[in-house]
PDB file of N, CA and C in Angstrom:
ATOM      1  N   UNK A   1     221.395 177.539  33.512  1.00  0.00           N
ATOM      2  CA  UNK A   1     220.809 176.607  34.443  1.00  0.00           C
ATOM      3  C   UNK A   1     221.925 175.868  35.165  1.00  0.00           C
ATOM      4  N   UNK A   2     222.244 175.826  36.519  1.00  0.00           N
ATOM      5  CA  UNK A   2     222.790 175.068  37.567  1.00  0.00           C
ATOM      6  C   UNK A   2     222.855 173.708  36.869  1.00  0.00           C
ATOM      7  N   UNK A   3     224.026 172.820  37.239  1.00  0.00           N
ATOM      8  CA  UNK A   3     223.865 171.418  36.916  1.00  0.00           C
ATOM      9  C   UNK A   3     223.371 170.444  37.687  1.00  0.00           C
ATOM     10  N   UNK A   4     222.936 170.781  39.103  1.00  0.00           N
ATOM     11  CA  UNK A   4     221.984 170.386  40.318  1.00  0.00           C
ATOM     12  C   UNK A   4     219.963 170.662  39.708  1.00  0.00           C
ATOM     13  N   UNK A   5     219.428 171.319  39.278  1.00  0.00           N
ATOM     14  CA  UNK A   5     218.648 170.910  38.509  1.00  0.00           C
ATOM     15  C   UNK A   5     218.542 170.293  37.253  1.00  0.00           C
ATOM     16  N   UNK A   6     219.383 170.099  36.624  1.00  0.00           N
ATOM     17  CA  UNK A   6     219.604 169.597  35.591  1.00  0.00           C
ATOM     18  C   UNK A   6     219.779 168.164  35.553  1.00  0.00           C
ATOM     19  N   UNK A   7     220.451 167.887  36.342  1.00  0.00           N
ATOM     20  CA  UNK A   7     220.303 166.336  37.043  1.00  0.00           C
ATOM     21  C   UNK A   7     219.013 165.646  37.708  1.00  0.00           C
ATOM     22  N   UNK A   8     218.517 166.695  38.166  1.00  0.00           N
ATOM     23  CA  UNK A   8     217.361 166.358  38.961  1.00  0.00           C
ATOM     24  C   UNK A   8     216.109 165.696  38.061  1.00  0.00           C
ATOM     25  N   UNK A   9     215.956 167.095  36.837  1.00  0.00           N
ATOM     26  CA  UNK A   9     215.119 166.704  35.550  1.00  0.00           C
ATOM     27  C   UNK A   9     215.748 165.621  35.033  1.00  0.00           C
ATOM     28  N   UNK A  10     216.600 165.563  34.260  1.00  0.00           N
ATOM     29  CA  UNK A  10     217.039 164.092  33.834  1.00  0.00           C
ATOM     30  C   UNK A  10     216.288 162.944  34.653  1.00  0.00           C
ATOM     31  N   UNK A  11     217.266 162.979  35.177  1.00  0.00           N
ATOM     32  CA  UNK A  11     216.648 161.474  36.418  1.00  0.00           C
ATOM     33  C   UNK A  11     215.200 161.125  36.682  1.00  0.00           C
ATOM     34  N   UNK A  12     214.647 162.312  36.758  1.00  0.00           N
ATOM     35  CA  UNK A  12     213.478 162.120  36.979  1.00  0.00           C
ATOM     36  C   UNK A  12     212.724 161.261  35.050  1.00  0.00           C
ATOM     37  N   UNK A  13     212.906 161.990  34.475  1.00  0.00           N
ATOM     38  CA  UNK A  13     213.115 161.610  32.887  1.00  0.00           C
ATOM     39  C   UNK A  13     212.863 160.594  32.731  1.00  0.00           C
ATOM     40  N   UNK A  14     214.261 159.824  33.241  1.00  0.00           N
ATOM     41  CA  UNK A  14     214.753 158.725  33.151  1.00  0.00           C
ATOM     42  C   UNK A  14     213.707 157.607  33.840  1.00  0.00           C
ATOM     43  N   UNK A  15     213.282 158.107  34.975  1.00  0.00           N
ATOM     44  CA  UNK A  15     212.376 157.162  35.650  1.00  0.00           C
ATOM     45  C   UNK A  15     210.950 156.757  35.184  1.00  0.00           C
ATOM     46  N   UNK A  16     210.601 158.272  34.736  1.00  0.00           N
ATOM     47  CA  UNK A  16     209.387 157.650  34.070  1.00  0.00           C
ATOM     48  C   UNK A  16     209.516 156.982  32.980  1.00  0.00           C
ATOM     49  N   UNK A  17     210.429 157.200  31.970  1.00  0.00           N
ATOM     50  CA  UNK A  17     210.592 156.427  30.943  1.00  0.00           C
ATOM     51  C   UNK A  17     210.681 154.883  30.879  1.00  0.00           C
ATOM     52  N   UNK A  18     211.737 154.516  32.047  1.00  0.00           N
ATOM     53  CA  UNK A  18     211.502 152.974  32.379  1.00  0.00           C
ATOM     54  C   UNK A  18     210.554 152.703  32.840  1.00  0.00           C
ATOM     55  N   UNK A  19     209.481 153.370  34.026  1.00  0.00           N
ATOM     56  CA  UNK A  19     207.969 153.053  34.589  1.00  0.00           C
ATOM     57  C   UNK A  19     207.121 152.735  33.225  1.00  0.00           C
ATOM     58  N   UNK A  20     207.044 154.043  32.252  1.00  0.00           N
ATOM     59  CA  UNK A  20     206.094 153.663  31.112  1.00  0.00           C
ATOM     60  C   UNK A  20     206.726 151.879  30.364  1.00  0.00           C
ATOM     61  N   UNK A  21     207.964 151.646  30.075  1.00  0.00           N
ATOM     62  CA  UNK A  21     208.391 150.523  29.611  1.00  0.00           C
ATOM     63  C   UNK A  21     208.022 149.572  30.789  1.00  0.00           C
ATOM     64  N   UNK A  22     208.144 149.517  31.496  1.00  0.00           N
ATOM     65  CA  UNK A  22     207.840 148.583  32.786  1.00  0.00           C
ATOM     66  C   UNK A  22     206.174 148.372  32.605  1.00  0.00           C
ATOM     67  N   UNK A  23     205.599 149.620  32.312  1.00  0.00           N
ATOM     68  CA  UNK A  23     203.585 148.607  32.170  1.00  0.00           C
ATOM     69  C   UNK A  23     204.030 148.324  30.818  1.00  0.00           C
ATOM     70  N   UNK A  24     204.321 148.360  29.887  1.00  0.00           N
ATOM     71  CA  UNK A  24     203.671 148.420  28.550  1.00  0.00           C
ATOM     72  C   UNK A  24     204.391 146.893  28.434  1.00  0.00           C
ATOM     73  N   UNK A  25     205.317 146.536  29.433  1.00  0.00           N
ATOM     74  CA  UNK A  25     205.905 144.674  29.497  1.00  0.00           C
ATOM     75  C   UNK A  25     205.166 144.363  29.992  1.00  0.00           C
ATOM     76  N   UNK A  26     204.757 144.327  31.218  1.00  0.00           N
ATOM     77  CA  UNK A  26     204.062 143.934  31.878  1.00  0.00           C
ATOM     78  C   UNK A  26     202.418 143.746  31.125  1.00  0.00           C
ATOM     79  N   UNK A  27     201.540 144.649  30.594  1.00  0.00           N
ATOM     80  CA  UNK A  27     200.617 144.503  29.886  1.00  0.00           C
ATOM     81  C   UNK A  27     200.646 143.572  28.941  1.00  0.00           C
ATOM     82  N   UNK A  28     201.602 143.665  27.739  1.00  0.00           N
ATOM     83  CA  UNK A  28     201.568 143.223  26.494  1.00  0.00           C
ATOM     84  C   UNK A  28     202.346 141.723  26.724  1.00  0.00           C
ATOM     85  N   UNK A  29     204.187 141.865  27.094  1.00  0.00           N
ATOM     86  CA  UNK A  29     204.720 140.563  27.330  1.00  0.00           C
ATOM     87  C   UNK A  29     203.895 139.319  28.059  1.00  0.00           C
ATOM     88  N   UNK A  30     204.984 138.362  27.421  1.00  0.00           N
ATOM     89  CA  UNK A  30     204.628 137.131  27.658  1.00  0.00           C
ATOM     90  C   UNK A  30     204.875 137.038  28.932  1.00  0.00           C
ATOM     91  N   UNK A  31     204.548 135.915  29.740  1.00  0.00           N
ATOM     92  CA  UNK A  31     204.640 135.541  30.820  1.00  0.00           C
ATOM     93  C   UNK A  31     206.051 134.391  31.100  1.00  0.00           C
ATOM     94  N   UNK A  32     206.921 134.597  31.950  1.00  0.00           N
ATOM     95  CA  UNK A  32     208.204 133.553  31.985  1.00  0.00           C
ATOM     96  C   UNK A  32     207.576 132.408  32.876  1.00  0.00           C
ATOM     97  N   UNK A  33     207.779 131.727  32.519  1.00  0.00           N
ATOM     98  CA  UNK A  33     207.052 130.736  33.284  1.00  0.00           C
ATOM     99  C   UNK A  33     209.011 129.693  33.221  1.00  0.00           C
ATOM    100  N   UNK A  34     208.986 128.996  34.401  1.00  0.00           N
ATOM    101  CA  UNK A  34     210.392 128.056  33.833  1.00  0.00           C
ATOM    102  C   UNK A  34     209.878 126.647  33.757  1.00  0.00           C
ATOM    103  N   UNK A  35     210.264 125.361  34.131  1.00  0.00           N
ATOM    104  CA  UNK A  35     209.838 124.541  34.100  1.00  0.00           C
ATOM    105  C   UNK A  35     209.845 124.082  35.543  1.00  0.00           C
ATOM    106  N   UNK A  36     208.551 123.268  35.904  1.00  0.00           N
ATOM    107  CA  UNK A  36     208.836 123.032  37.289  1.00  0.00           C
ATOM    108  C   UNK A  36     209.924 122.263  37.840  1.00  0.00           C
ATOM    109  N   UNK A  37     209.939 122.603  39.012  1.00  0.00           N
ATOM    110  CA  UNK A  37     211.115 122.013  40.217  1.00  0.00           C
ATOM    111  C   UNK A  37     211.176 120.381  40.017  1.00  0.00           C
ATOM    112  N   UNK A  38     210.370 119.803  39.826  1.00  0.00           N
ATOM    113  CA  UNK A  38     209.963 118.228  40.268  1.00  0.00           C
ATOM    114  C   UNK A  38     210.216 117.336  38.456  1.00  0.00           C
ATOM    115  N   UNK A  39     210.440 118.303  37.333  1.00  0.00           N
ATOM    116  CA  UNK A  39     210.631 118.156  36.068  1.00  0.00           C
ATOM    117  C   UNK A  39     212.013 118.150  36.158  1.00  0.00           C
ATOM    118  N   UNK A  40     212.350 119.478  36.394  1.00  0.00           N
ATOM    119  CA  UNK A  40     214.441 120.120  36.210  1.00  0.00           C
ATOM    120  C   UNK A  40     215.188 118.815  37.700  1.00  0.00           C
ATOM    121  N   UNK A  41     214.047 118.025  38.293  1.00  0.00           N
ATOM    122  CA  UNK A  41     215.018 116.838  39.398  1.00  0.00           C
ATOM    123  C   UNK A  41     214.958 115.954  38.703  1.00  0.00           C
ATOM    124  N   UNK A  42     213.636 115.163  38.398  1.00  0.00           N
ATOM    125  CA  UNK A  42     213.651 114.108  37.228  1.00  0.00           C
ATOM    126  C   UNK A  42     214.812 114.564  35.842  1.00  0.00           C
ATOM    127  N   UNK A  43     214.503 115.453  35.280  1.00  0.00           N
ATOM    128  CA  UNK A  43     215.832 115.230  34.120  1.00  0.00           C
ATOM    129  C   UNK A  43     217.570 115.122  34.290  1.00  0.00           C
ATOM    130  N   UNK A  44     217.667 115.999  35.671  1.00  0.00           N
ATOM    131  CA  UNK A  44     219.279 115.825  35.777  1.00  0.00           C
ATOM    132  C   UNK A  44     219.186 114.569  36.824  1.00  0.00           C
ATOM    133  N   UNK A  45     218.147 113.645  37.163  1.00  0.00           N
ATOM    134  CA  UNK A  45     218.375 112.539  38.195  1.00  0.00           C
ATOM    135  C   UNK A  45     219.211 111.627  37.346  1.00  0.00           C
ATOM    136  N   UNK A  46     218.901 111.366  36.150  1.00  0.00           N
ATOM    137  CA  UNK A  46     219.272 110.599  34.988  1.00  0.00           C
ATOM    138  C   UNK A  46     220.527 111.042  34.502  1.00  0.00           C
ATOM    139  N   UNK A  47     220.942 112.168  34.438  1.00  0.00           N
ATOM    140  CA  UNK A  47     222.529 112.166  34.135  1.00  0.00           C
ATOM    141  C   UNK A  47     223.563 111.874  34.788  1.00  0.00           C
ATOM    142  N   UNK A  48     224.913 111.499  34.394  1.00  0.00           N
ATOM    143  CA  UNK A  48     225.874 110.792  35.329  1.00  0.00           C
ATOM    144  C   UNK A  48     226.182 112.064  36.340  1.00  0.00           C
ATOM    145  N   UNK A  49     226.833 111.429  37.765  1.00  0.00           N
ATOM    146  CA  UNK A  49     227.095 112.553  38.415  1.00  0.00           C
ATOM    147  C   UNK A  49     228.562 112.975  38.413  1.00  0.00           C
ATOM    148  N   UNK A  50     228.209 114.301  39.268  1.00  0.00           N
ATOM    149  CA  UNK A  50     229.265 115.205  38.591  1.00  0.00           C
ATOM    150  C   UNK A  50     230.558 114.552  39.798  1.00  0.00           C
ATOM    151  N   UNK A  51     230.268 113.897  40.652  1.00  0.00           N
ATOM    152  CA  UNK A  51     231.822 113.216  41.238  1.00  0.00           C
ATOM    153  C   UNK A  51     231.226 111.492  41.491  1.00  0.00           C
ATOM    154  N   UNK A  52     232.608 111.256  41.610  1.00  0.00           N
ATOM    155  CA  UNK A  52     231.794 109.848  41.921  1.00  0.00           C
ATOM    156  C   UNK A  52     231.332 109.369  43.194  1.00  0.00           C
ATOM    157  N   UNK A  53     230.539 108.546  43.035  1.00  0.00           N
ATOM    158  CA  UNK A  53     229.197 107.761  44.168  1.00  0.00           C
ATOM    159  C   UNK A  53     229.803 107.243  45.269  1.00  0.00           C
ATOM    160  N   UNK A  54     229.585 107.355  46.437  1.00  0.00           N
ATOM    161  CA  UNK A  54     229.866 106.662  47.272  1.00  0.00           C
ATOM    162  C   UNK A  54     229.191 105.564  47.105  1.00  0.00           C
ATOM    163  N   UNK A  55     229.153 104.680  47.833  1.00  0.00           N
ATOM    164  CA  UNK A  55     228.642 103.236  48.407  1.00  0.00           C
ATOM    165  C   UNK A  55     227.332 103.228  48.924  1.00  0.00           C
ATOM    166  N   UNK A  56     227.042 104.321  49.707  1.00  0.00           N
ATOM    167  CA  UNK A  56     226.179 104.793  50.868  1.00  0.00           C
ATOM    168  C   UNK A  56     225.084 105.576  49.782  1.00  0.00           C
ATOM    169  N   UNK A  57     225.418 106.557  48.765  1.00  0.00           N
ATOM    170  CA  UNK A  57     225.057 107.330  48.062  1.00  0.00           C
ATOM    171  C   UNK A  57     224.683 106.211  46.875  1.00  0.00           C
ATOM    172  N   UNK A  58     225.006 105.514  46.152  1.00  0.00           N
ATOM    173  CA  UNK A  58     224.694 104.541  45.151  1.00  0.00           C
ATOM    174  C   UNK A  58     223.333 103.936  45.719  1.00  0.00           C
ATOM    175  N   UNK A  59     223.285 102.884  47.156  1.00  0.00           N
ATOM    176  CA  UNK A  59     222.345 102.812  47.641  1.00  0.00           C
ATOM    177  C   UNK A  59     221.308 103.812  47.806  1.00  0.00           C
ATOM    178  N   UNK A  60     221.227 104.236  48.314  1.00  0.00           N
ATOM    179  CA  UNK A  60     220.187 105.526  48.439  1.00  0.00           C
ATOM    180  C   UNK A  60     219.319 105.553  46.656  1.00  0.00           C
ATOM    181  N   UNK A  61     219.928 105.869  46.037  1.00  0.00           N
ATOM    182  CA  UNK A  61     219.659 106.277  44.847  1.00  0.00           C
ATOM    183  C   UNK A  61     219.413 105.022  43.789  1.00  0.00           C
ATOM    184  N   UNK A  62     219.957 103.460  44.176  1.00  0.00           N
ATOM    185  CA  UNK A  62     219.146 102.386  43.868  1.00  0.00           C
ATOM    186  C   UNK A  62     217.870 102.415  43.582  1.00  0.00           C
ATOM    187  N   UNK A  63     217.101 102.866  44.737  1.00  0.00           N
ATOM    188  CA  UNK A  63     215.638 102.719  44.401  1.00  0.00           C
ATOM    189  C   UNK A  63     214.892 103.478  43.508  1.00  0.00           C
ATOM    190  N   UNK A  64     215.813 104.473  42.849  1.00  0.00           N
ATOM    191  CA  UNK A  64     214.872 105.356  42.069  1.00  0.00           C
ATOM    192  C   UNK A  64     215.264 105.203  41.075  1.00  0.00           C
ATOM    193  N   UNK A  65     215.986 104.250  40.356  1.00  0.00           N
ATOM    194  CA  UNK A  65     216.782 104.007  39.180  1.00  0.00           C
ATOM    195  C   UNK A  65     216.617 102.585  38.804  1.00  0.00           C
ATOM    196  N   UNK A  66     215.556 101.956  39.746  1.00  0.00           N
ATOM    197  CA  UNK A  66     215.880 100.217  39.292  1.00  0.00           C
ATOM    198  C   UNK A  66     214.998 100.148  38.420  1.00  0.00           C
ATOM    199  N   UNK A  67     214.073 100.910  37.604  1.00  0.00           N
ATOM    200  CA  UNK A  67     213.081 100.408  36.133  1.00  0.00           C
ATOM    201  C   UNK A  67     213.807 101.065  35.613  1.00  0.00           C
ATOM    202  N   UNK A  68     214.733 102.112  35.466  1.00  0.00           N
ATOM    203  CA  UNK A  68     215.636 102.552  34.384  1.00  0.00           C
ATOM    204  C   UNK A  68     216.357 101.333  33.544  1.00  0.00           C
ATOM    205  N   UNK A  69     216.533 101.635  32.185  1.00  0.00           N
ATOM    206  CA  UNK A  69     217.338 100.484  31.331  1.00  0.00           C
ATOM    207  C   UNK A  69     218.745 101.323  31.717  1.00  0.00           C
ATOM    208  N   UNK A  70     219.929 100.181  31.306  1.00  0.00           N
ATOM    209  CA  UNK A  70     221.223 100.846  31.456  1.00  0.00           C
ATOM    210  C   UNK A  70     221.233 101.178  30.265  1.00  0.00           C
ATOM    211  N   UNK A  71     221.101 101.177  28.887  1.00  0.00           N
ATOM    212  CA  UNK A  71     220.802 101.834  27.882  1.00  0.00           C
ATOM    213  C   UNK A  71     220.694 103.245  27.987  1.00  0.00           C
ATOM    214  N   UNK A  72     219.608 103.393  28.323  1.00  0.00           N
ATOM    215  CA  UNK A  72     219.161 104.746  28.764  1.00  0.00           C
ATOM    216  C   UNK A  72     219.469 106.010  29.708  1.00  0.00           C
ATOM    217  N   UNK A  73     220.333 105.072  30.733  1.00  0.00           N
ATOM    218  CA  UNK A  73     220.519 106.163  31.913  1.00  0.00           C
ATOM    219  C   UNK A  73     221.554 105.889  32.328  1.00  0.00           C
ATOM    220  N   UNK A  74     222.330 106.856  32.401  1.00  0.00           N
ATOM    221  CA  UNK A  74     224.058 107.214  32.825  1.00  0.00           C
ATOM    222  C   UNK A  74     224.290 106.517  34.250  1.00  0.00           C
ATOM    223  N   UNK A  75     223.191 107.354  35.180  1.00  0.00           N
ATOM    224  CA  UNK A  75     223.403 107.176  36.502  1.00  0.00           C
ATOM    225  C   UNK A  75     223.068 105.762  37.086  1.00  0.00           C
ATOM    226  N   UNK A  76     222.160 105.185  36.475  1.00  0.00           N
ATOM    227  CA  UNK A  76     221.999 103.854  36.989  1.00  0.00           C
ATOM    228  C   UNK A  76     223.367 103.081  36.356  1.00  0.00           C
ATOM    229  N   UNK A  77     224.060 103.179  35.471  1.00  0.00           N
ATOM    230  CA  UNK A  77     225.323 102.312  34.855  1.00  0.00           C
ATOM    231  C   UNK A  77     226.317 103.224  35.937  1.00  0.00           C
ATOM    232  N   UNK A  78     226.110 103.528  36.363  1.00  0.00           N
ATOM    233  CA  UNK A  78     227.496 103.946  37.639  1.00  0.00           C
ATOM    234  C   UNK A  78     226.556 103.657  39.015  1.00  0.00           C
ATOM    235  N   UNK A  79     225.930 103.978  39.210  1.00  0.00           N
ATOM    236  CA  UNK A  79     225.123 103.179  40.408  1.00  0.00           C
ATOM    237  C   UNK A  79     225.745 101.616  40.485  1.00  0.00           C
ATOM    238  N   UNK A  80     225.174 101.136  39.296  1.00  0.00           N
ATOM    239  CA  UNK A  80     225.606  99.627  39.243  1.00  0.00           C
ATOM    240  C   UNK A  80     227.233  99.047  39.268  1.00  0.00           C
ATOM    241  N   UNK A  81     228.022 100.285  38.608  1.00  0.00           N
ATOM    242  CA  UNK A  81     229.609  99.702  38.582  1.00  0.00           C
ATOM    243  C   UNK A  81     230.333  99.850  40.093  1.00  0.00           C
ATOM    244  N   UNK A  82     229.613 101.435  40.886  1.00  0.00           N
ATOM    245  CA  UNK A  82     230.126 101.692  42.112  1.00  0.00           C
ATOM    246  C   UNK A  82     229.607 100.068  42.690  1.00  0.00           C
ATOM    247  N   UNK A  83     228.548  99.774  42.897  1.00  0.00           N
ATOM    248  CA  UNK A  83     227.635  98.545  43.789  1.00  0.00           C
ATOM    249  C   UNK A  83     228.731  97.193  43.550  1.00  0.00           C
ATOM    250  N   UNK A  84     228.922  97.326  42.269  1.00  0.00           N
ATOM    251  CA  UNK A  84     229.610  95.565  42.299  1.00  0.00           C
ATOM    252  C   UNK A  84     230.971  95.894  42.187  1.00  0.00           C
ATOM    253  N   UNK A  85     231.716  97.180  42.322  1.00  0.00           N
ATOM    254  CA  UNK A  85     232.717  97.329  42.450  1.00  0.00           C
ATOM    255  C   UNK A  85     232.548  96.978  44.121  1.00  0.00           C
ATOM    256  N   UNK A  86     231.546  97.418  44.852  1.00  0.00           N
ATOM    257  CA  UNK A  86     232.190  97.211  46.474  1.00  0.00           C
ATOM    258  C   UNK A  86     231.707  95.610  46.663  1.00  0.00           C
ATOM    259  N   UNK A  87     230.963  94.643  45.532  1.00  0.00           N
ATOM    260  CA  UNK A  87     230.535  93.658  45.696  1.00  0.00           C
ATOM    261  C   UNK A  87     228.999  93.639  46.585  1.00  0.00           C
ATOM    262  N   UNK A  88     228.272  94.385  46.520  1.00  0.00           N
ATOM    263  CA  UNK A  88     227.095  94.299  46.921  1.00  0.00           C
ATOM    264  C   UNK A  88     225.926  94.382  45.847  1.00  0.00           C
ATOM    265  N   UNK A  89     226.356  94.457  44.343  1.00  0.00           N
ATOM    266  CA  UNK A  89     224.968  94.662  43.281  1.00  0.00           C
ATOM    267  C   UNK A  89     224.869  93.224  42.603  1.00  0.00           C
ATOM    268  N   UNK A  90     223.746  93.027  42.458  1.00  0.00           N
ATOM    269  CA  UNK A  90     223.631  92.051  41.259  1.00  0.00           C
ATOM    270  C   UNK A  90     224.180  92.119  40.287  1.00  0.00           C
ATOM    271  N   UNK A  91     224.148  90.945  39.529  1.00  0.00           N
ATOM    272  CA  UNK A  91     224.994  91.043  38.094  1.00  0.00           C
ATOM    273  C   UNK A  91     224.752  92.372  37.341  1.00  0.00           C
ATOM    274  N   UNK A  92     225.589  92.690  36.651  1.00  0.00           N
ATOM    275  CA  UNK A  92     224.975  94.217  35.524  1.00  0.00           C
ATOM    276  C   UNK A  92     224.024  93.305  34.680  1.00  0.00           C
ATOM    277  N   UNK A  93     222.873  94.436  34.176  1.00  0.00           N
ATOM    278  CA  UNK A  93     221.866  93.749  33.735  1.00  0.00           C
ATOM    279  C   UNK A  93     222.168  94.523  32.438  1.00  0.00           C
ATOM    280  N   UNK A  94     223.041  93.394  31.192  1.00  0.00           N
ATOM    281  CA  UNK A  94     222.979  93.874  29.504  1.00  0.00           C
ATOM    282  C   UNK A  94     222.393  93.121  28.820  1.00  0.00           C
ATOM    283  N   UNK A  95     221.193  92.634  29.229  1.00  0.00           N
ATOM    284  CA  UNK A  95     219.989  91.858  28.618  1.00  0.00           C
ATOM    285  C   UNK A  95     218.842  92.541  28.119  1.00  0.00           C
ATOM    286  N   UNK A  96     218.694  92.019  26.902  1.00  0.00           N
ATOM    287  CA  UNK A  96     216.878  92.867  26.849  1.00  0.00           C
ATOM    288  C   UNK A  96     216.376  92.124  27.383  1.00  0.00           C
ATOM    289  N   UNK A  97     215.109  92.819  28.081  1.00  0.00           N
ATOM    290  CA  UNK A  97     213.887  92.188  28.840  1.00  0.00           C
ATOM    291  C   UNK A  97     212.897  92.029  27.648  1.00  0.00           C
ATOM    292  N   UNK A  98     212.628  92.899  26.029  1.00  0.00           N
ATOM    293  CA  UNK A  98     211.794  92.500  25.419  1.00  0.00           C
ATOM    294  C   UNK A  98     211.603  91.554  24.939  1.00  0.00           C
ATOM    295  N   UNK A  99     210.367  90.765  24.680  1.00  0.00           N
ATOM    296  CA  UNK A  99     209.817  89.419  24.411  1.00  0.00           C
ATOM    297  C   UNK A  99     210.577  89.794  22.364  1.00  0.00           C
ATOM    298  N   UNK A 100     211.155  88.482  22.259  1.00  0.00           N
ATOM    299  CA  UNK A 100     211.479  88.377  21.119  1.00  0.00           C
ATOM    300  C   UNK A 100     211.274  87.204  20.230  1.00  0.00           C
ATOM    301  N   UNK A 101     211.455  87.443  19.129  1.00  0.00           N
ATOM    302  CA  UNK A 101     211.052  86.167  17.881  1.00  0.00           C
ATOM    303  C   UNK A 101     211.122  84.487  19.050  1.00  0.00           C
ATOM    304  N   UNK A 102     212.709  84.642  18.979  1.00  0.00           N
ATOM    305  CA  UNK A 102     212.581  83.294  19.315  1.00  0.00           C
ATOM    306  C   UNK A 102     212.788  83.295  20.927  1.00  0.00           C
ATOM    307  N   UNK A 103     212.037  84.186  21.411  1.00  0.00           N
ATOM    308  CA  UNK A 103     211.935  84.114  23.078  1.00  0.00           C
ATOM    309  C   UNK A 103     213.226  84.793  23.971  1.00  0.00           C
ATOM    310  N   UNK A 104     212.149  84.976  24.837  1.00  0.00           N
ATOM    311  CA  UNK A 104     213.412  85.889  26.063  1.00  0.00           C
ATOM    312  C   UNK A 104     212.935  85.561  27.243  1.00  0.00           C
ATOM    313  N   UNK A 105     213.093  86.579  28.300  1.00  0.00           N
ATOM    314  CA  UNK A 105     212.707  86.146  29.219  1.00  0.00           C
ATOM    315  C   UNK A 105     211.061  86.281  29.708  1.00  0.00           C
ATOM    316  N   UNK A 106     210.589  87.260  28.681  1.00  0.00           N
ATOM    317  CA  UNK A 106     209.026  87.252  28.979  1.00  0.00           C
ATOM    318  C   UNK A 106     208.414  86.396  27.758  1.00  0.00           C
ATOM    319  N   UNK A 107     209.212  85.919  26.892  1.00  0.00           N
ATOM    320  CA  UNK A 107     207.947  85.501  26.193  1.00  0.00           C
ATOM    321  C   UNK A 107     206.946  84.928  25.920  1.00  0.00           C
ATOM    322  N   UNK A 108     206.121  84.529  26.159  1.00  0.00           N
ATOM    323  CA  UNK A 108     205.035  83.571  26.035  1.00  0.00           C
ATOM    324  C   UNK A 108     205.239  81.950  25.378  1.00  0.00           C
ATOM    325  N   UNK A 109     204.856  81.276  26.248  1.00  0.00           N
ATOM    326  CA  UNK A 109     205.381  80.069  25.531  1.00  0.00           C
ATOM    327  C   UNK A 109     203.803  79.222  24.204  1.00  0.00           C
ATOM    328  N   UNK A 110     205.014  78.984  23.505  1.00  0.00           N
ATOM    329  CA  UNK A 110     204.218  78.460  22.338  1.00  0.00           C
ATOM    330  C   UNK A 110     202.789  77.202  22.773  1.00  0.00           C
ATOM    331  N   UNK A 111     201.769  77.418  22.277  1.00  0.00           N
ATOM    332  CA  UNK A 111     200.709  76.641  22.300  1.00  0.00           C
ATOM    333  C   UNK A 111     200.619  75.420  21.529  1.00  0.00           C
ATOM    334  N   UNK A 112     200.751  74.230  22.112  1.00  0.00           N
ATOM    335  CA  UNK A 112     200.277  73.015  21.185  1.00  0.00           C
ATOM    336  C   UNK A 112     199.496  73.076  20.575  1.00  0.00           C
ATOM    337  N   UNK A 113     199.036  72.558  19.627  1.00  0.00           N
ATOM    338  CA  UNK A 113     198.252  72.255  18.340  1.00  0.00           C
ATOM    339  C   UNK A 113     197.483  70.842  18.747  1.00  0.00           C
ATOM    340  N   UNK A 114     196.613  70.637  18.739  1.00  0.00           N
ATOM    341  CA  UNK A 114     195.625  69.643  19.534  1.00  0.00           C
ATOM    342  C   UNK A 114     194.712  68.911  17.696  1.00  0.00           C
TER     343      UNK A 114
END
């Protein structure tokens, strides 16, 4: 046998073999699903960035970071150091806001006894 048919059969072989593997994934496998677009922006919005912030860029990105705790989130604690490094942020905020034993800034004030 010529090695010009011999190639021909192969290949051909070859093709159906991946077609049959190709339904029997397709039928049986799972489905890839990734995570949505608007999830994978929210999670890396919160990590520090990969150069540092402009002035112009810190602003911008103020507004989507001001209920973030600095505790919690990288990017708002460089948001805030770029801002009052150029002198335009409020104080850094290393306060808890939670209401505590003997009071904070939300806590409820004590009731007289009548």
């Amino acid at each position: 046998m010529p090695a010009g048919p011999v190639l021909i059969v192969a290949s051909t072989l070859m093709v159906a073999i991946v077609c049959v593997f190709a339904a029997v994934w397709l039928l049986i496998g799972e489905r890839v699903t990734g995570l949505p677009f608007s999830e994978i922006d929210e999670r890396l919005s919160h990590e520090p960035a990969p150069r540092p912030l402009t002035v112009e860029q810190a602003r911008q990105q103020w507004v989507r970071h001001i209920g973030c705790r600095l505790g919690c989130c990288p990017r708002k604690r460089e948001i805030q150091r770029t801002l009052h490094a150029a002198g335009i942020a409020p104080p850094l905020d290393v306060t808890s806001t939670a209401p505590t034993r003997r009071g904070g800034r939300h806590a409820h004030p004590r009731r007289r006894k009548k």
